[in-house]
Every structure is written in C-alpha cells, then in structure tokens.
N, C-alpha and C. Protein backbone atom coordinates (compact mmCIF):
# COMPACT_ATOMS: atom_id res chain seq x y z
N UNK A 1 0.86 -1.17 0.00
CA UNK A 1 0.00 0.00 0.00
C UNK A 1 0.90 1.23 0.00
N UNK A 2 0.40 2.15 -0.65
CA UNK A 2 1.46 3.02 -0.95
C UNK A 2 1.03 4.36 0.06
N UNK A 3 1.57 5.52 0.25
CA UNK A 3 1.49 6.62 1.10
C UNK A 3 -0.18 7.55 1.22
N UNK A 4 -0.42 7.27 -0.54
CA UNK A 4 -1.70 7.99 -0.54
C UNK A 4 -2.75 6.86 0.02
N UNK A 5 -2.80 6.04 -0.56
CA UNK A 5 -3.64 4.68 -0.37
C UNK A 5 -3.45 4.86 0.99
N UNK A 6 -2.72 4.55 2.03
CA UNK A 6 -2.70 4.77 2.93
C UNK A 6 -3.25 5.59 4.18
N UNK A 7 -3.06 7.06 3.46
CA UNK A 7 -3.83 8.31 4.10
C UNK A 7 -5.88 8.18 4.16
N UNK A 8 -5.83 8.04 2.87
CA UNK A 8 -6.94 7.37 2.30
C UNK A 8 -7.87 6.34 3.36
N UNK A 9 -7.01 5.72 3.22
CA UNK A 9 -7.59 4.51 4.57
C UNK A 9 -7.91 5.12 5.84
N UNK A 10 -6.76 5.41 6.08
CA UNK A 10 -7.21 6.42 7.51
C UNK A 10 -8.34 7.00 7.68
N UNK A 11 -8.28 8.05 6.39
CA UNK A 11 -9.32 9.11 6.71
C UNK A 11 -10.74 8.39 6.55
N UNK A 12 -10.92 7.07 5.58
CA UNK A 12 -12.40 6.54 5.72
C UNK A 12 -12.23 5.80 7.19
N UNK A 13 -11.49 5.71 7.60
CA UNK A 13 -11.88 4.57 8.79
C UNK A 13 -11.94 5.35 9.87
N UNK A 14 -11.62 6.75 9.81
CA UNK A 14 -11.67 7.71 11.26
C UNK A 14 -12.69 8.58 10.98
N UNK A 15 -13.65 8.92 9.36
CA UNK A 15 -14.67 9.63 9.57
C UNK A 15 -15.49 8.71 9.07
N UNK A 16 -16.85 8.99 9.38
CA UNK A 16 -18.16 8.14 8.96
C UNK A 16 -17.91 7.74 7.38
N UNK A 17 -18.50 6.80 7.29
CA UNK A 17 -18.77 6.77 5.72
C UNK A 17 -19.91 8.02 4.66
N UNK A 18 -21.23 7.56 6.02
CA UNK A 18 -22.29 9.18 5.37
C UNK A 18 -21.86 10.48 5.41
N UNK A 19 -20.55 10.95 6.18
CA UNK A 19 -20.40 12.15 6.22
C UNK A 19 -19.51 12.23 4.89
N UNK A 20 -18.20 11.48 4.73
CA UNK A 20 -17.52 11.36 3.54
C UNK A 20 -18.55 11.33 2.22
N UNK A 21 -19.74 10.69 1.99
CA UNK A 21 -19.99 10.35 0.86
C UNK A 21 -20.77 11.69 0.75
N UNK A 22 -21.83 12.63 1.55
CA UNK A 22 -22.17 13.59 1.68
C UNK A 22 -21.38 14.48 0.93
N UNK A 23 -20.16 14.52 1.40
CA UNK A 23 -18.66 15.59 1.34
C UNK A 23 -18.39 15.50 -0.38
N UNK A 24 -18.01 14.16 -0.61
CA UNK A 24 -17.19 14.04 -1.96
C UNK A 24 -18.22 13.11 -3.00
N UNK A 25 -19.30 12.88 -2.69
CA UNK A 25 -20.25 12.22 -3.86
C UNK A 25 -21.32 13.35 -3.85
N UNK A 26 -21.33 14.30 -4.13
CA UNK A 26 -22.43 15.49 -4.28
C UNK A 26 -22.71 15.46 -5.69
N UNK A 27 -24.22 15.11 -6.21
CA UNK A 27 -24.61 15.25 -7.28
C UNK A 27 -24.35 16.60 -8.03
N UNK A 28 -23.64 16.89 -9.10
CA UNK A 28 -23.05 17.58 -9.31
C UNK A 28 -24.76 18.20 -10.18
N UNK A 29 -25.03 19.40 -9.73
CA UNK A 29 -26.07 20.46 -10.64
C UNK A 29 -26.18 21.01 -11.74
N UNK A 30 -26.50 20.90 -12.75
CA UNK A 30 -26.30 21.89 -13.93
C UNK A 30 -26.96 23.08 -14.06
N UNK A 31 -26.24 24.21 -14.48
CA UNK A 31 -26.40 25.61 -14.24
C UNK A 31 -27.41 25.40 -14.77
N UNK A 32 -28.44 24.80 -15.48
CA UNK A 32 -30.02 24.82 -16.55
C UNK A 32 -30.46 24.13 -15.91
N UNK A 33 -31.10 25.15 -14.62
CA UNK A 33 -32.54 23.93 -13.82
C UNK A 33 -31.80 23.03 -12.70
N UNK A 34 -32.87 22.32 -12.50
CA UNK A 34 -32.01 21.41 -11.73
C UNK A 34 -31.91 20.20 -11.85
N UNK A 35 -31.59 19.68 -12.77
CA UNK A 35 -31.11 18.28 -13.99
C UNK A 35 -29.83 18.30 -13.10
N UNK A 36 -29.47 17.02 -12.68
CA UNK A 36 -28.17 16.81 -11.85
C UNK A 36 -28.16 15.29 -12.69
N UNK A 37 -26.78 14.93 -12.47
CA UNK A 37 -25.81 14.29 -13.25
C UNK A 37 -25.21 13.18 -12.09
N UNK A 38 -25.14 11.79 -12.49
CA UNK A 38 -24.69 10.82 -11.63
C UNK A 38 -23.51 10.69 -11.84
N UNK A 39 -22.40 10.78 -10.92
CA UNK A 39 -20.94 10.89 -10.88
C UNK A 39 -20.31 9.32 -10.59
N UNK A 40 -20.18 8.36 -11.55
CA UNK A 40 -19.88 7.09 -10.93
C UNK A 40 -18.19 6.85 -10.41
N UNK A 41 -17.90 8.03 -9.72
CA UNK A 41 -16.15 7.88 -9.54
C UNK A 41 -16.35 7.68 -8.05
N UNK A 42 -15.21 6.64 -7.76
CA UNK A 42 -15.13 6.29 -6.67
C UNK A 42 -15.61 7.26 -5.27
N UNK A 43 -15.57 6.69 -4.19
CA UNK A 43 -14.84 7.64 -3.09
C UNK A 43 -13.69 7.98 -2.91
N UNK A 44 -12.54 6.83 -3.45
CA UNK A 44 -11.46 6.71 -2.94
C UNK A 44 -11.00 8.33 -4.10
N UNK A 45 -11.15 7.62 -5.12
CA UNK A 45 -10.57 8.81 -5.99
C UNK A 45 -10.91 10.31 -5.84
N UNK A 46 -12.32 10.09 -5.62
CA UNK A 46 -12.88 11.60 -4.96
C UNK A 46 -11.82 12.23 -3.83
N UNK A 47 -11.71 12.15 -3.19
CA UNK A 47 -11.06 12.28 -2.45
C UNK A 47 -9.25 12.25 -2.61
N UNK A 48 -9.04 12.01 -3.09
CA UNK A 48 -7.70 11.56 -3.95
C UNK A 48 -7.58 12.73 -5.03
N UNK A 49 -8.62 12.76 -5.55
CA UNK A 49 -8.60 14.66 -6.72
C UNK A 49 -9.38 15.69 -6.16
N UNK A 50 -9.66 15.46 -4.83
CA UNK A 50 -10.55 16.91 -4.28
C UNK A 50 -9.40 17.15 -3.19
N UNK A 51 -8.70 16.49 -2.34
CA UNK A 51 -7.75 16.56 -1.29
C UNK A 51 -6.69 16.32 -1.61
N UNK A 52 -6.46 15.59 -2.03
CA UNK A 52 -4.17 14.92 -2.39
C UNK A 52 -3.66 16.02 -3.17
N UNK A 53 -4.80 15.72 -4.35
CA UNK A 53 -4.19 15.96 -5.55
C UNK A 53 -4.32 18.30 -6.18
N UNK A 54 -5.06 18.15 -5.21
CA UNK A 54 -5.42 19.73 -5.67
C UNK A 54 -4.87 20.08 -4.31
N UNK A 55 -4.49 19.77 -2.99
CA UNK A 55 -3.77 20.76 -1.92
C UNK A 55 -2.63 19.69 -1.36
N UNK A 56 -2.74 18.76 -1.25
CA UNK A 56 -1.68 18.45 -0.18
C UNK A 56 -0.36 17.84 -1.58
N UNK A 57 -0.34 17.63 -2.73
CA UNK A 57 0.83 17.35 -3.69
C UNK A 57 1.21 18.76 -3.93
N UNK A 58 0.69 20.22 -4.58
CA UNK A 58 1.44 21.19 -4.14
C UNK A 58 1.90 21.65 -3.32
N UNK A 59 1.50 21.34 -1.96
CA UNK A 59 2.35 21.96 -1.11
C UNK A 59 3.56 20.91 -0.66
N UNK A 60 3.49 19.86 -0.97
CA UNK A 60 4.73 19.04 -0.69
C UNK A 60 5.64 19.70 -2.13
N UNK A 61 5.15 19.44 -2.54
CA UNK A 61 6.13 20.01 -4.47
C UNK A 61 6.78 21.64 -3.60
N UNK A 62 6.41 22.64 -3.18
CA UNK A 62 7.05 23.45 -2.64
C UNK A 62 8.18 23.00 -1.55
N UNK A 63 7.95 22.11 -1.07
CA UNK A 63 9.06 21.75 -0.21
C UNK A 63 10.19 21.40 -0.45
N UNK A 64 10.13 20.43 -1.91
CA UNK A 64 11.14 20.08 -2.45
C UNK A 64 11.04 18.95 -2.92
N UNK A 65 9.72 18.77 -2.71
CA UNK A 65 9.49 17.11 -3.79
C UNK A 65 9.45 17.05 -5.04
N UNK A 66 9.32 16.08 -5.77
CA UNK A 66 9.31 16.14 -7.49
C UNK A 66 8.25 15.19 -7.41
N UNK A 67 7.43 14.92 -8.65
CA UNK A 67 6.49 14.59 -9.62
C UNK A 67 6.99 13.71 -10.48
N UNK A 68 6.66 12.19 -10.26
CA UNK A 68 7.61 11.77 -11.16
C UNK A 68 6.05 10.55 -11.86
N UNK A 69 5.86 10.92 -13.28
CA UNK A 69 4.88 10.27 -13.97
C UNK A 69 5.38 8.79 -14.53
N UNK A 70 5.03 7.56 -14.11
CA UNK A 70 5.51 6.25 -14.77
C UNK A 70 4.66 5.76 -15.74
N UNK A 71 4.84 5.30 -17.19
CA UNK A 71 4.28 4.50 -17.75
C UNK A 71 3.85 3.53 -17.27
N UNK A 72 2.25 3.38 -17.33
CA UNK A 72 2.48 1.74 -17.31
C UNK A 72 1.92 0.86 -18.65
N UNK A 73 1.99 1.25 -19.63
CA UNK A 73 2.45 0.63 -20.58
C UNK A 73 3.59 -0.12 -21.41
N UNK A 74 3.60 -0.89 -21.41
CA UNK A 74 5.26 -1.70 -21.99
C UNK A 74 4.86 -1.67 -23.39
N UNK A 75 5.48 -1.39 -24.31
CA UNK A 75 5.88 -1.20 -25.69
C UNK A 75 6.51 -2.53 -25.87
C-alpha cells in the first residue's frame, strides 16, 4: 500500500462513511434547472482529486518534492 492509499484509509476509517460520501459524492447540478448528473467515480478517488491531488501534492512540491509520472504501458 502506498502513502496515498494509505492516508486514504485512515481518513475513511476515522470519519463516517455518510459524512464522507455527503462531502465528496455530491450530485453535481447543472447551471439549466435542476437536472443533476450521476458521478460514478469512486470515493477513494474523490477524495484523492478533491484533497491529495489539488492541496496536499502542491504543497509538498514546494518543499522540495518532485512529480515523477511512470508509464504503465510496456511497448
């Protein structure tokens, strides 16, 4: 299990599940009315692109971390 996976775990197993899914599964609204749209992306990932990935990877990248993207495709 890797560092994020990890954090991840934590945070579902120390807050409710209904408060998390409340938080990061919000039927997303469309500005025309109120026609809302079913979001079939995880929790895990929700959370993973609403928290990791939009505040806590820039501010480590200021510290002095790097970004390092791996294929996983083999040619």
């Amino acid at each position: 299990m890797n560092p994020i996976q990890k954090a991840i775990s934590d945070v579902k197993s120390s807050i409710p599940r209904e408060i998390l899914e409340r938080t990061f599964m919000k039927v997303d609204n469309v500005a025309y009315g109120q026609r809302s749209t079913f979001n079939p992306l995880s929790l895990d990932h929700r959370i993973r692109t609403m928290v990791i990935d939009a505040n806590v990877l820039p501010d480590c990248n200021l510290v002095g971390g790097t970004e390092v993207t791996l294929s996983l495709i083999h040619i």
